[in-house]
C-alpha atoms as a PDB file:
ATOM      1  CA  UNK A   1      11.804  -4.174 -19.346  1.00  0.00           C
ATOM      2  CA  UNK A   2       8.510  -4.001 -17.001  1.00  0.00           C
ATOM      3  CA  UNK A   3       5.657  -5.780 -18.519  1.00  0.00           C
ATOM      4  CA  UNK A   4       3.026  -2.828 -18.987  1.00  0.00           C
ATOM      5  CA  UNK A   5       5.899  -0.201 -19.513  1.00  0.00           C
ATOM      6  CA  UNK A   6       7.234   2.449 -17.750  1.00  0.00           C
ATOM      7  CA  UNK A   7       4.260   3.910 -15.375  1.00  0.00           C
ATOM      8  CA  UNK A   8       3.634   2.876 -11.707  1.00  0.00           C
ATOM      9  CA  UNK A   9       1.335   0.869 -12.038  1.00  0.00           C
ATOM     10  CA  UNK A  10       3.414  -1.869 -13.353  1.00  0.00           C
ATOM     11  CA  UNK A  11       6.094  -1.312 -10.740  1.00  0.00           C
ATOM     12  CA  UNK A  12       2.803  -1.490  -8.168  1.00  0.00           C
ATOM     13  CA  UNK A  13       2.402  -4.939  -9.968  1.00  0.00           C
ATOM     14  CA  UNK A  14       6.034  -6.218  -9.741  1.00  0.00           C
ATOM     15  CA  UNK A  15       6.418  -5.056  -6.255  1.00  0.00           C
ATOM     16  CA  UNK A  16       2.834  -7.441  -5.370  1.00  0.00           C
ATOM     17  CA  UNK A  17       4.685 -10.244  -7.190  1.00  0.00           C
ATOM     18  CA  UNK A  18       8.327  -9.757  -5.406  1.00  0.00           C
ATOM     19  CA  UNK A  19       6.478  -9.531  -2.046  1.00  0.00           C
ATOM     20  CA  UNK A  20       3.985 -12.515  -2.375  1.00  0.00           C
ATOM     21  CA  UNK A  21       7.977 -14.873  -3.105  1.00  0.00           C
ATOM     22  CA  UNK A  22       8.957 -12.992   0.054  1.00  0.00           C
ATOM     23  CA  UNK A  23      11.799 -10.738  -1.255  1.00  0.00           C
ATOM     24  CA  UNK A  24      10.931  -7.853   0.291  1.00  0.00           C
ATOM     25  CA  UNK A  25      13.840  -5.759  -0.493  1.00  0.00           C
ATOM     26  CA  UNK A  26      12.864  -6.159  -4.105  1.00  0.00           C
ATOM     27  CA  UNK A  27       9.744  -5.332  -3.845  1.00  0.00           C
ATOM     28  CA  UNK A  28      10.356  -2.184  -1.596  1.00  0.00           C
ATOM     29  CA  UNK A  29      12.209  -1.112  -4.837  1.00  0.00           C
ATOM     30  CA  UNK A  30       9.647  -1.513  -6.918  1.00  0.00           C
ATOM     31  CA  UNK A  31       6.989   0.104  -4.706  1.00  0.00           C
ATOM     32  CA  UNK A  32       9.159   3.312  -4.009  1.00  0.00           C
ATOM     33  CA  UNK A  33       9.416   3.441  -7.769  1.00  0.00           C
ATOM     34  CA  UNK A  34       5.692   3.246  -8.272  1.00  0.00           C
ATOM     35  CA  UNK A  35       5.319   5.695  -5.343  1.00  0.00           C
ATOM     36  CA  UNK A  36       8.108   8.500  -7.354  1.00  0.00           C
ATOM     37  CA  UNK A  37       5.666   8.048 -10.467  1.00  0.00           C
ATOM     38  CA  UNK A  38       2.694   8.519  -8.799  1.00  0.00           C
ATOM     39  CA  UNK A  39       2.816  10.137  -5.682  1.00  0.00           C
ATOM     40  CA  UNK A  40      -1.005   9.670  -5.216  1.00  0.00           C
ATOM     41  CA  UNK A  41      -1.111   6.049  -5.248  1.00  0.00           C
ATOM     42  CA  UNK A  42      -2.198   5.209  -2.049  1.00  0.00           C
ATOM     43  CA  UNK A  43      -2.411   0.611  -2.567  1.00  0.00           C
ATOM     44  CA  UNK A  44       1.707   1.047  -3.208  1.00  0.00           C
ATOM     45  CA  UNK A  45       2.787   3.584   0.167  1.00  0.00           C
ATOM     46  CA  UNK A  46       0.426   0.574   1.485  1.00  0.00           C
ATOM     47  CA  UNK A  47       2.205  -2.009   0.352  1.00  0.00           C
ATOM     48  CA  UNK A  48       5.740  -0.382   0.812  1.00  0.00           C
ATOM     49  CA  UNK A  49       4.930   0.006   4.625  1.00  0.00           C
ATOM     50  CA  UNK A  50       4.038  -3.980   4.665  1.00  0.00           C
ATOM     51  CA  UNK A  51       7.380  -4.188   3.297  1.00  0.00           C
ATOM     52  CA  UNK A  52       9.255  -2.141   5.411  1.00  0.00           C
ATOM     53  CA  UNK A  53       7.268  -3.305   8.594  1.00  0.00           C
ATOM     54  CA  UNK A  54       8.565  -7.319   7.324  1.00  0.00           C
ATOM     55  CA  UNK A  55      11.595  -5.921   6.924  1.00  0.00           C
ATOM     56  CA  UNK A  56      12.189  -4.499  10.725  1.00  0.00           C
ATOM     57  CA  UNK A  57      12.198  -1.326   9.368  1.00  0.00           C
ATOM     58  CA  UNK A  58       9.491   0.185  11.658  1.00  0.00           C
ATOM     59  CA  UNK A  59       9.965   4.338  11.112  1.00  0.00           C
ATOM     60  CA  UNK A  60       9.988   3.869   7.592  1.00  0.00           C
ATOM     61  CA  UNK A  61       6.718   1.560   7.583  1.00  0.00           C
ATOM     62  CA  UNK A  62       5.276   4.289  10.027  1.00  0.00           C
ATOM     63  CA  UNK A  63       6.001   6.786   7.431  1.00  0.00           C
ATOM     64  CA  UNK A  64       4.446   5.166   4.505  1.00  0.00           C
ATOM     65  CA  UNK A  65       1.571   3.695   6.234  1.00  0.00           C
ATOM     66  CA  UNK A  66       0.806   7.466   7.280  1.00  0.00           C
ATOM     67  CA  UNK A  67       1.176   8.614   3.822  1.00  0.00           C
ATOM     68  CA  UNK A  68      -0.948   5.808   2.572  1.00  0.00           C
ATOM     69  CA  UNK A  69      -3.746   6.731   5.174  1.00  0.00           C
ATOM     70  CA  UNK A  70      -3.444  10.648   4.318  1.00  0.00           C
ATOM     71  CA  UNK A  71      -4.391   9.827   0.674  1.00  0.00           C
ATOM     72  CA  UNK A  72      -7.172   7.310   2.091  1.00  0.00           C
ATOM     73  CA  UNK A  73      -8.341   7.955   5.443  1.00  0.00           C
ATOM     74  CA  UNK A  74     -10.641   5.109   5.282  1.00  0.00           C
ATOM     75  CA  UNK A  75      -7.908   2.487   4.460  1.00  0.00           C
ATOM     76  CA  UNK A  76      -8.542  -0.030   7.025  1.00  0.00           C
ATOM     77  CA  UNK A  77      -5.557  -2.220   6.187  1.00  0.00           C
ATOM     78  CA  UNK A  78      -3.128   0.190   6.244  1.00  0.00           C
ATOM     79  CA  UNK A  79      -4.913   1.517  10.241  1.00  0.00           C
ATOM     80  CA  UNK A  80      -4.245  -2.050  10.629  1.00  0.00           C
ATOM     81  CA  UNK A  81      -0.468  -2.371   9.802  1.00  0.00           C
ATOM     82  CA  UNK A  82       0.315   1.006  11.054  1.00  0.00           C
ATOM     83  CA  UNK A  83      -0.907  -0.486  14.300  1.00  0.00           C
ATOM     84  CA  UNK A  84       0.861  -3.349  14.111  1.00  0.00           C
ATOM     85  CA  UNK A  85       4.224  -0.930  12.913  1.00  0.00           C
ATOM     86  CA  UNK A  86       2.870   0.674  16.991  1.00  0.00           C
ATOM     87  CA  UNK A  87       3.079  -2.182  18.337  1.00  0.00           C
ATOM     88  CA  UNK A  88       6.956  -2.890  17.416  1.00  0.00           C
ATOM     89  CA  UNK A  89       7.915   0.424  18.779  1.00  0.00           C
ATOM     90  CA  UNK A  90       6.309  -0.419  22.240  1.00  0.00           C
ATOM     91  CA  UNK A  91       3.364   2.621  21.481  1.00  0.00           C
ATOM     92  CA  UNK A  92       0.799   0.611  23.352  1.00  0.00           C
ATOM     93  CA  UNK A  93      -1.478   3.470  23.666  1.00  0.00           C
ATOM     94  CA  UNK A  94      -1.045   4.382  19.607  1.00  0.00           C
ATOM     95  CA  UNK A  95      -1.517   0.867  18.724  1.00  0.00           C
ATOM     96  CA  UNK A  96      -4.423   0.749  20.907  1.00  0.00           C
ATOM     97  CA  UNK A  97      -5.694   3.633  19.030  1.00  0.00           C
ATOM     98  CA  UNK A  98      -5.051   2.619  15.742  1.00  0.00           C
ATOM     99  CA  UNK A  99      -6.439  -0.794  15.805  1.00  0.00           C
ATOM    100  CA  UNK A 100      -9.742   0.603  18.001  1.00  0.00           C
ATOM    101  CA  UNK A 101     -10.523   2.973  15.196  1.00  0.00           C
ATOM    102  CA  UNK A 102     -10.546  -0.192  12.565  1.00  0.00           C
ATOM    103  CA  UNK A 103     -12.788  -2.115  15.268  1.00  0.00           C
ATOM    104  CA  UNK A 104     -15.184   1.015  15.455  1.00  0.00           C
ATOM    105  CA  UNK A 105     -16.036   1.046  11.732  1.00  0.00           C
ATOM    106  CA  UNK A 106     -15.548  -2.608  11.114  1.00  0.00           C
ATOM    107  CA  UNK A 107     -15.945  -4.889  13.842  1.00  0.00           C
ATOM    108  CA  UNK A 108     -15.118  -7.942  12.111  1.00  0.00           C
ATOM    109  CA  UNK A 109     -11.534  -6.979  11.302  1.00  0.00           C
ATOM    110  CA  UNK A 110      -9.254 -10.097  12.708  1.00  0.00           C
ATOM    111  CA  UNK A 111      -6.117  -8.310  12.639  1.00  0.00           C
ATOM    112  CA  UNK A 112      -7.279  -5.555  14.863  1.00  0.00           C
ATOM    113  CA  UNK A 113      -8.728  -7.760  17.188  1.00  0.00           C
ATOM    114  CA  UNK A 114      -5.629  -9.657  17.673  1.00  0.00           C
ATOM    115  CA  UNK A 115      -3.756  -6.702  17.502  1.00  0.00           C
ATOM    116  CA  UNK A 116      -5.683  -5.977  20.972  1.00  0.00           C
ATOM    117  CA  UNK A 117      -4.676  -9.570  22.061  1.00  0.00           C
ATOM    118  CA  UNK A 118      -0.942  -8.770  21.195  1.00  0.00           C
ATOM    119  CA  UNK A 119      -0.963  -5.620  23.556  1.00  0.00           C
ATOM    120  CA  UNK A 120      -2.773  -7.420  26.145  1.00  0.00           C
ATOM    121  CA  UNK A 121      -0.307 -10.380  26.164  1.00  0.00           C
ATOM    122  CA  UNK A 122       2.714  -8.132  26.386  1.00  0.00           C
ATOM    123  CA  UNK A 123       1.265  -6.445  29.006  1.00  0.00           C
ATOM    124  CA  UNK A 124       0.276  -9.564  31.083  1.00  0.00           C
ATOM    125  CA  UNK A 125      -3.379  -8.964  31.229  1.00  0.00           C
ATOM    126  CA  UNK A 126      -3.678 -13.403  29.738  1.00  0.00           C
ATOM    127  CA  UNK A 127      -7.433 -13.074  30.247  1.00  0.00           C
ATOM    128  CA  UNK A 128      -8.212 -10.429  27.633  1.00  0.00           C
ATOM    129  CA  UNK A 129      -5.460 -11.855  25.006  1.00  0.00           C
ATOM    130  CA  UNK A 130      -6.888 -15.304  25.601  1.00  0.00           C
ATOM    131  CA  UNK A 131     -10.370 -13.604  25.111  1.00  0.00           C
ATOM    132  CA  UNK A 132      -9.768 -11.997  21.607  1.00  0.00           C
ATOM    133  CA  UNK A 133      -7.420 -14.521  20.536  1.00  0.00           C
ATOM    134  CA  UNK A 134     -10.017 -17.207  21.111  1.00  0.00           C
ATOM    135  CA  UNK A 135     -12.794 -15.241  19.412  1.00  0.00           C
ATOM    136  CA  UNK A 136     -10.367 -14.514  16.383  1.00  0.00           C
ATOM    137  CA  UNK A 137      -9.911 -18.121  16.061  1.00  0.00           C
ATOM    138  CA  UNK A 138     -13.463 -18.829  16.804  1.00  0.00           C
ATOM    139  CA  UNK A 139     -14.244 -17.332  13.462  1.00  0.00           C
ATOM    140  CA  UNK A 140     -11.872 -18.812  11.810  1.00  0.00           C
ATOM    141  CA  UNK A 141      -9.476 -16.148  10.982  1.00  0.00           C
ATOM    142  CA  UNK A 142      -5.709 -16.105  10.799  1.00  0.00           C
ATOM    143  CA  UNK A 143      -5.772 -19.716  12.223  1.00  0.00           C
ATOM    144  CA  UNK A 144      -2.087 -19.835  13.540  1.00  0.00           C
ATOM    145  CA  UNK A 145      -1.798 -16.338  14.874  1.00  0.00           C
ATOM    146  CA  UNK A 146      -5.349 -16.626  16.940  1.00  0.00           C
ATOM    147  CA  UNK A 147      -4.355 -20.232  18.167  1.00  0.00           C
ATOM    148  CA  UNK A 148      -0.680 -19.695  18.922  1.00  0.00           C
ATOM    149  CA  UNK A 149      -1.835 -16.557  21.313  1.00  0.00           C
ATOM    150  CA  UNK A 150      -4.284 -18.346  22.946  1.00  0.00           C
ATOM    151  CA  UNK A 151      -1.924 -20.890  23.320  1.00  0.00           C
ATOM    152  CA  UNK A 152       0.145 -18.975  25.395  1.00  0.00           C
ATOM    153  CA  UNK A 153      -2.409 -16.777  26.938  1.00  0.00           C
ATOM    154  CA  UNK A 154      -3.953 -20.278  28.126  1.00  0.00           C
ATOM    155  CA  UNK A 155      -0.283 -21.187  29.157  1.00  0.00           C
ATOM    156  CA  UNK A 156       0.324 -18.243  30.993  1.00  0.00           C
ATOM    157  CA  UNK A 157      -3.081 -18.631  32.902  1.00  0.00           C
ATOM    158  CA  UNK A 158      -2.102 -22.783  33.602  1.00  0.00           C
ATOM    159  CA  UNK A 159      -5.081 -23.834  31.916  1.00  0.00           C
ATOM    160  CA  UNK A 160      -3.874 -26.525  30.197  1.00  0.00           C
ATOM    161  CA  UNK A 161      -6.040 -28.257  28.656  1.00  0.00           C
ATOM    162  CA  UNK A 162      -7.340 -25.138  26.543  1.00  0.00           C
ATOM    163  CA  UNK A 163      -3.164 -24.657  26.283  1.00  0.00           C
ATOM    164  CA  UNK A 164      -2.667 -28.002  24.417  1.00  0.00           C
ATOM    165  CA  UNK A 165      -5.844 -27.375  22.215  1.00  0.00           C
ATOM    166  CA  UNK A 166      -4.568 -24.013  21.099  1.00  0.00           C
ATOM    167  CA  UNK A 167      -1.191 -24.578  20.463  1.00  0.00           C
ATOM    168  CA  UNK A 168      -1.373 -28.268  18.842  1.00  0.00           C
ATOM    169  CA  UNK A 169      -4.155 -26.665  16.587  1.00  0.00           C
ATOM    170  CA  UNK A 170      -1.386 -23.516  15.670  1.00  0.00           C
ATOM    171  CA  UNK A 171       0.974 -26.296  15.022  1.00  0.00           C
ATOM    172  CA  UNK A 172      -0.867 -28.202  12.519  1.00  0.00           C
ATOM    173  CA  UNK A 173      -1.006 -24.735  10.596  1.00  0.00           C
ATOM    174  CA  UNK A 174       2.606 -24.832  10.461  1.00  0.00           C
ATOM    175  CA  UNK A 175       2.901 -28.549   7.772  1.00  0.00           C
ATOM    176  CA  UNK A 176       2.433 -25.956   5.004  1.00  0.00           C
ATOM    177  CA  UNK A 177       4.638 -23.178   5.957  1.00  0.00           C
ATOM    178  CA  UNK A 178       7.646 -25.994   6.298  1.00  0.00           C
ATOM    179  CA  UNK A 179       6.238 -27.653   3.421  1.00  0.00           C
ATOM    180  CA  UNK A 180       6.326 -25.078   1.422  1.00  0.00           C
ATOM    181  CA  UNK A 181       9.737 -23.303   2.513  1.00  0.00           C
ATOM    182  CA  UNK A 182      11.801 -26.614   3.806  1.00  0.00           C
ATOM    183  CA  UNK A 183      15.269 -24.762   4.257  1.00  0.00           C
ATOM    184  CA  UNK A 184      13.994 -21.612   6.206  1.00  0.00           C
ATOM    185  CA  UNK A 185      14.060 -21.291   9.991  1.00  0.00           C
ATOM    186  CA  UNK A 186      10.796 -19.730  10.531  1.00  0.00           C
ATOM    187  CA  UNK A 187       8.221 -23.199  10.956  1.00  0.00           C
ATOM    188  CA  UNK A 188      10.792 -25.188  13.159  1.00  0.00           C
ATOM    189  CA  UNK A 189      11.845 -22.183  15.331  1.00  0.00           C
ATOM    190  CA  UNK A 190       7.704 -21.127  15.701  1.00  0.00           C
ATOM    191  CA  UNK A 191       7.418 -25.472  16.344  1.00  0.00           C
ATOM    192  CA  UNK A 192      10.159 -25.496  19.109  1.00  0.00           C
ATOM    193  CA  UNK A 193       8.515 -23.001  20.622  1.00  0.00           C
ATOM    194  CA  UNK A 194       4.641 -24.908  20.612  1.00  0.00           C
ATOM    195  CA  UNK A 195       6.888 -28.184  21.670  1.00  0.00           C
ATOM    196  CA  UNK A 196       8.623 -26.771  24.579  1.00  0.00           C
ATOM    197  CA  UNK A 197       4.855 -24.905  25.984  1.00  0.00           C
ATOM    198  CA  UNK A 198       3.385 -28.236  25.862  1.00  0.00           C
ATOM    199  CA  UNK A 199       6.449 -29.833  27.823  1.00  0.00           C
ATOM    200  CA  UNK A 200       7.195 -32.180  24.860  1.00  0.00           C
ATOM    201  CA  UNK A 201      10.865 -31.433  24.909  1.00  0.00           C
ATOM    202  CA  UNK A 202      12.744 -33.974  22.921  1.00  0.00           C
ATOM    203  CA  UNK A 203      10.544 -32.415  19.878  1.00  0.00           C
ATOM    204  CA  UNK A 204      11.304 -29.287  20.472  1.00  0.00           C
ATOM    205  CA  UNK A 205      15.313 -29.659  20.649  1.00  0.00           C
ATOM    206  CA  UNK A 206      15.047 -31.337  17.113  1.00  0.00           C
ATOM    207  CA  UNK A 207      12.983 -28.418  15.712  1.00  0.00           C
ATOM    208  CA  UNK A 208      15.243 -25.894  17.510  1.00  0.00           C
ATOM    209  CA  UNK A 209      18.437 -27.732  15.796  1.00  0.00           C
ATOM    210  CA  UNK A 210      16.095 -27.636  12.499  1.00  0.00           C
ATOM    211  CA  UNK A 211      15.881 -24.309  12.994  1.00  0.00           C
ATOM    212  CA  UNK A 212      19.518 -23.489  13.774  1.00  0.00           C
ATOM    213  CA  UNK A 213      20.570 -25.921  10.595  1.00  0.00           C
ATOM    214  CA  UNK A 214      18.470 -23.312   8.100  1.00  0.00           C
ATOM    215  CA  UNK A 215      19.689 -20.569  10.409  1.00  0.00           C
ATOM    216  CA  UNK A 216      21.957 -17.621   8.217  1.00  0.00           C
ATOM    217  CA  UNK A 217      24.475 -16.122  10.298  1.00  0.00           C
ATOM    218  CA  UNK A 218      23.235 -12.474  11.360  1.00  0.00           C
ATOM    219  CA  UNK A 219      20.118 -12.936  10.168  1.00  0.00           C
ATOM    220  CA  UNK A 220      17.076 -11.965  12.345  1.00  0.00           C
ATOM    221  CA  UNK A 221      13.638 -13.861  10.995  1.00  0.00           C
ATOM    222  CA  UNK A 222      10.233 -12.052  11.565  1.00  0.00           C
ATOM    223  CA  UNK A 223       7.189 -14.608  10.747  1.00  0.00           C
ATOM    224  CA  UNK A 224       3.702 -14.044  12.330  1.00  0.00           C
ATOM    225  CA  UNK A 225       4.504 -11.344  14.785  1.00  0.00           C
ATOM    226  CA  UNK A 226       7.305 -13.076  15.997  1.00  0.00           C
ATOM    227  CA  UNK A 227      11.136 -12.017  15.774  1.00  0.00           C
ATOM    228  CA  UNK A 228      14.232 -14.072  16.431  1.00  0.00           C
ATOM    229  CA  UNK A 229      17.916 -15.066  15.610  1.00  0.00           C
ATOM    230  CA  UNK A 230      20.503 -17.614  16.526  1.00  0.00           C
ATOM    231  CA  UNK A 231      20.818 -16.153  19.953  1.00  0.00           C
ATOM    232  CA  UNK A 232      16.916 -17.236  20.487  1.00  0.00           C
ATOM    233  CA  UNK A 233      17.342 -20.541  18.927  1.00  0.00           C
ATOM    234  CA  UNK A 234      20.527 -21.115  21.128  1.00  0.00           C
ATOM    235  CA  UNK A 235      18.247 -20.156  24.010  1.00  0.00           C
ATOM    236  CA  UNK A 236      15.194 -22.320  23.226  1.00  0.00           C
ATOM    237  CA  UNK A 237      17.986 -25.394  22.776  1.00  0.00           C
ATOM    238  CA  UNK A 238      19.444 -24.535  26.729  1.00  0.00           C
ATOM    239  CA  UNK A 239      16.301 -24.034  28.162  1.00  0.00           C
ATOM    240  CA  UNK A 240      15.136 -27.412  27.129  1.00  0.00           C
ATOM    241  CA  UNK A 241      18.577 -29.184  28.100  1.00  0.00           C
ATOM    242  CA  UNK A 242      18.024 -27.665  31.155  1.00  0.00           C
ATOM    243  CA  UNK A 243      14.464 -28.648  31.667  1.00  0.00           C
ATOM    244  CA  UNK A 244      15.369 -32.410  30.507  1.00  0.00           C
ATOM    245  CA  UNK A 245      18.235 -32.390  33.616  1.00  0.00           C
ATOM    246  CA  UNK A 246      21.123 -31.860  30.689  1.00  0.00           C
ATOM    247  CA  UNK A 247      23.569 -29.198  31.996  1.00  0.00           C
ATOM    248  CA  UNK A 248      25.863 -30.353  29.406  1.00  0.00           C
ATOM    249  CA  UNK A 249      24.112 -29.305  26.773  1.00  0.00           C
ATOM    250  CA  UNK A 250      22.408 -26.292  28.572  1.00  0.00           C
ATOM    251  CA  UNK A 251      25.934 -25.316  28.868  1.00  0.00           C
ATOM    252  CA  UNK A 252      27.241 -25.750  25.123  1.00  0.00           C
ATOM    253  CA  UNK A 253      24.308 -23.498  24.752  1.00  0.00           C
ATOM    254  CA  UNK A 254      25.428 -20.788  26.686  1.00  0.00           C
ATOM    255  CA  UNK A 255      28.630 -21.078  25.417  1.00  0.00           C
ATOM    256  CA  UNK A 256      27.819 -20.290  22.360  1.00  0.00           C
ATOM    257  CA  UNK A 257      25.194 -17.601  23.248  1.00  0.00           C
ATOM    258  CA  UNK A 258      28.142 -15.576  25.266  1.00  0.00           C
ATOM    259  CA  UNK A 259      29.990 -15.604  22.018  1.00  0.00           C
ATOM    260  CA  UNK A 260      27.220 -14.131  19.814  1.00  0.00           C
ATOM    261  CA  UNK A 261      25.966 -11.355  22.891  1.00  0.00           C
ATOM    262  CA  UNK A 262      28.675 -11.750  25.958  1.00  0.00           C
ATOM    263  CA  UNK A 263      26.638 -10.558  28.600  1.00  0.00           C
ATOM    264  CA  UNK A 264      23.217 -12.467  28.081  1.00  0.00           C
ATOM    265  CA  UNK A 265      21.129 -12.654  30.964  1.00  0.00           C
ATOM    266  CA  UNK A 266      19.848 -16.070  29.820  1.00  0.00           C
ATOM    267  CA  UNK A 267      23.101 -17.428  29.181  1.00  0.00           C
ATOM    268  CA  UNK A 268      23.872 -16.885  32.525  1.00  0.00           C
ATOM    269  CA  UNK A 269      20.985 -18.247  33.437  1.00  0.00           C
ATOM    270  CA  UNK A 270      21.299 -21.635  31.695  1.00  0.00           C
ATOM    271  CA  UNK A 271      24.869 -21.669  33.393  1.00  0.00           C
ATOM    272  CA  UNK A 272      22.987 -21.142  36.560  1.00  0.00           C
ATOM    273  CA  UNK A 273      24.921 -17.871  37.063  1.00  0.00           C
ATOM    274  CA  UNK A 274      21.393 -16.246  37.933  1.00  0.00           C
ATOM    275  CA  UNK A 275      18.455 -15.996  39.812  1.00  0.00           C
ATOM    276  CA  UNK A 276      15.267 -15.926  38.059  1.00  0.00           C
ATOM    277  CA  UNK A 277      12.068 -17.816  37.573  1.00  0.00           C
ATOM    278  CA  UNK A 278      11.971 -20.547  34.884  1.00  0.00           C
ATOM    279  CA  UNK A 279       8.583 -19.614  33.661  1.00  0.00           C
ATOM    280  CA  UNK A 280       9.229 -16.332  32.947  1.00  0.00           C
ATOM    281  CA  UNK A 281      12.704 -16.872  31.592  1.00  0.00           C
ATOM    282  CA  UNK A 282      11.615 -19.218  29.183  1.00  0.00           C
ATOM    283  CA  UNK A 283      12.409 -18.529  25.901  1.00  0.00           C
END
């Protein structure tokens, strides 16, 4: 029985509470429901297309984010998400679009801005991510998203000094997200990776092995804009034995990536089977 009774507003409610413990499947239930009850609430097609976007599901968020914004053109969040759902896909240009038309009404929107810095990254241009990223952190917004891009921006651009600032600033965000979920991959996975940018890579194996420990078979985690599985984990662990002059253990990781995806590029790689930069292999 749904505290409230049997309208969609109370299914609206459940689905917020569902979503804020992180089942998301649950909570896309209960937003669908509140959605086939009242068609014309645009806060749950909102908050369904969060879910399905968390989910991996990126045409379904698209749809619901769209339906959302047709009830309320002026719903910034759901321009945001939509943007970010754009950014999954690879639609650079609708991303772009979407997250321009947030920054044209409201110019103080974080998530826009480093939904800029996310297309800039991907496509190389480190200046402009570092730029926006910075400036999003600057202001104190979405502390380990702005940091962890700049970060990397800052890595990609060998400044390293503004590198180690960035990224050991994103990992001290992280105590509460381990804190708070001990057994899930997400914190150590996100820490191997800030451990093995700032070349401290004994830390970043155990966090990586963390990581792989809390790691469900088949699952694939998506936590701050990131995605990865086992295979990724696998690869962080190879790259560093490698790094460390360990082809052992860059090897046991190979291994055991060829059995999850025969084929892999990077496992052939780590075996020294291929050509390729280290750098830009990295995982």
């Amino acid at each position: 029985m749904l505290f409230g009774g049997e309208n969609a507003e109370s299914y609206y409610d459940e689905g917020l509470t569902a979503a804020m413990k992180g089942d998301f499947e649950k909570a896309v239930a209960h937003f669908q429901k509140a959605t086939t009850l009242d068609g014309a609430l645009a806060a749950a097609w909102y908050q369904l297309g969060r879910c399905w976007l968390r989910l991996g599901r990126v045409p379904e968020a698209v749809s619901a984010l769209e339906r959302a914004l047709t009830i309320t053109p002026k719903m910034a969040l759901a321009r945001v998400e939509l943007g970010y759902a754009f950014l999954k896909s690879g639609l650079h240009e609708r991303a772009s679009a979407a997250f321009a038309a947030v920054l044209d009404e409201r110019p103080d929107t974080p998530r826009a801005a480093l939904g800029l810095g996310y297309i800039a990254f991907q496509q190389r241009h480190w200046d402009t991510a570092f730029g926006l990223a910075e400036r999003v952190a600057a202001a104190g917004a979405e502390p380990f998203e702005a940091h962890y891009l700049a970060g990397r921006a800052a890595h990609a651009m060998k400044l390293d000094q503004a590198a180690s600032n960035h990224l050991y600033t994103a990992d001290a965000q992280l105590d509460k997200l381990i804190e708070t979920n001990p057994d899930a991959p997400e914190g150590y996975f996100l820490r191997g990776q800030i451990y093995t940018l700032t070349g401290d890579l004994a830390r970043a194996l155990e966090n990586y092995a963390e990581a792989e420990r809390c790691m469900e078979p088949g699952r694939r985690c998506r936590v701050y804009n990131e995605e990865f599985d086992l295979v990724d984990i696998l690869a962080g662990q190879g790259w560093c034995h490698r790094k460390m002059g360990s082809p052992d253990g860059a090897r046991a990781a190979a291994e055991r990536i060829l059995e999850l995806k025969p084929g892999s590029q990077r496992a052939k790689w780590l075996l020294g089977e291929a050509g390729g930069d280290a750098e830009r292999d990295r995982p």
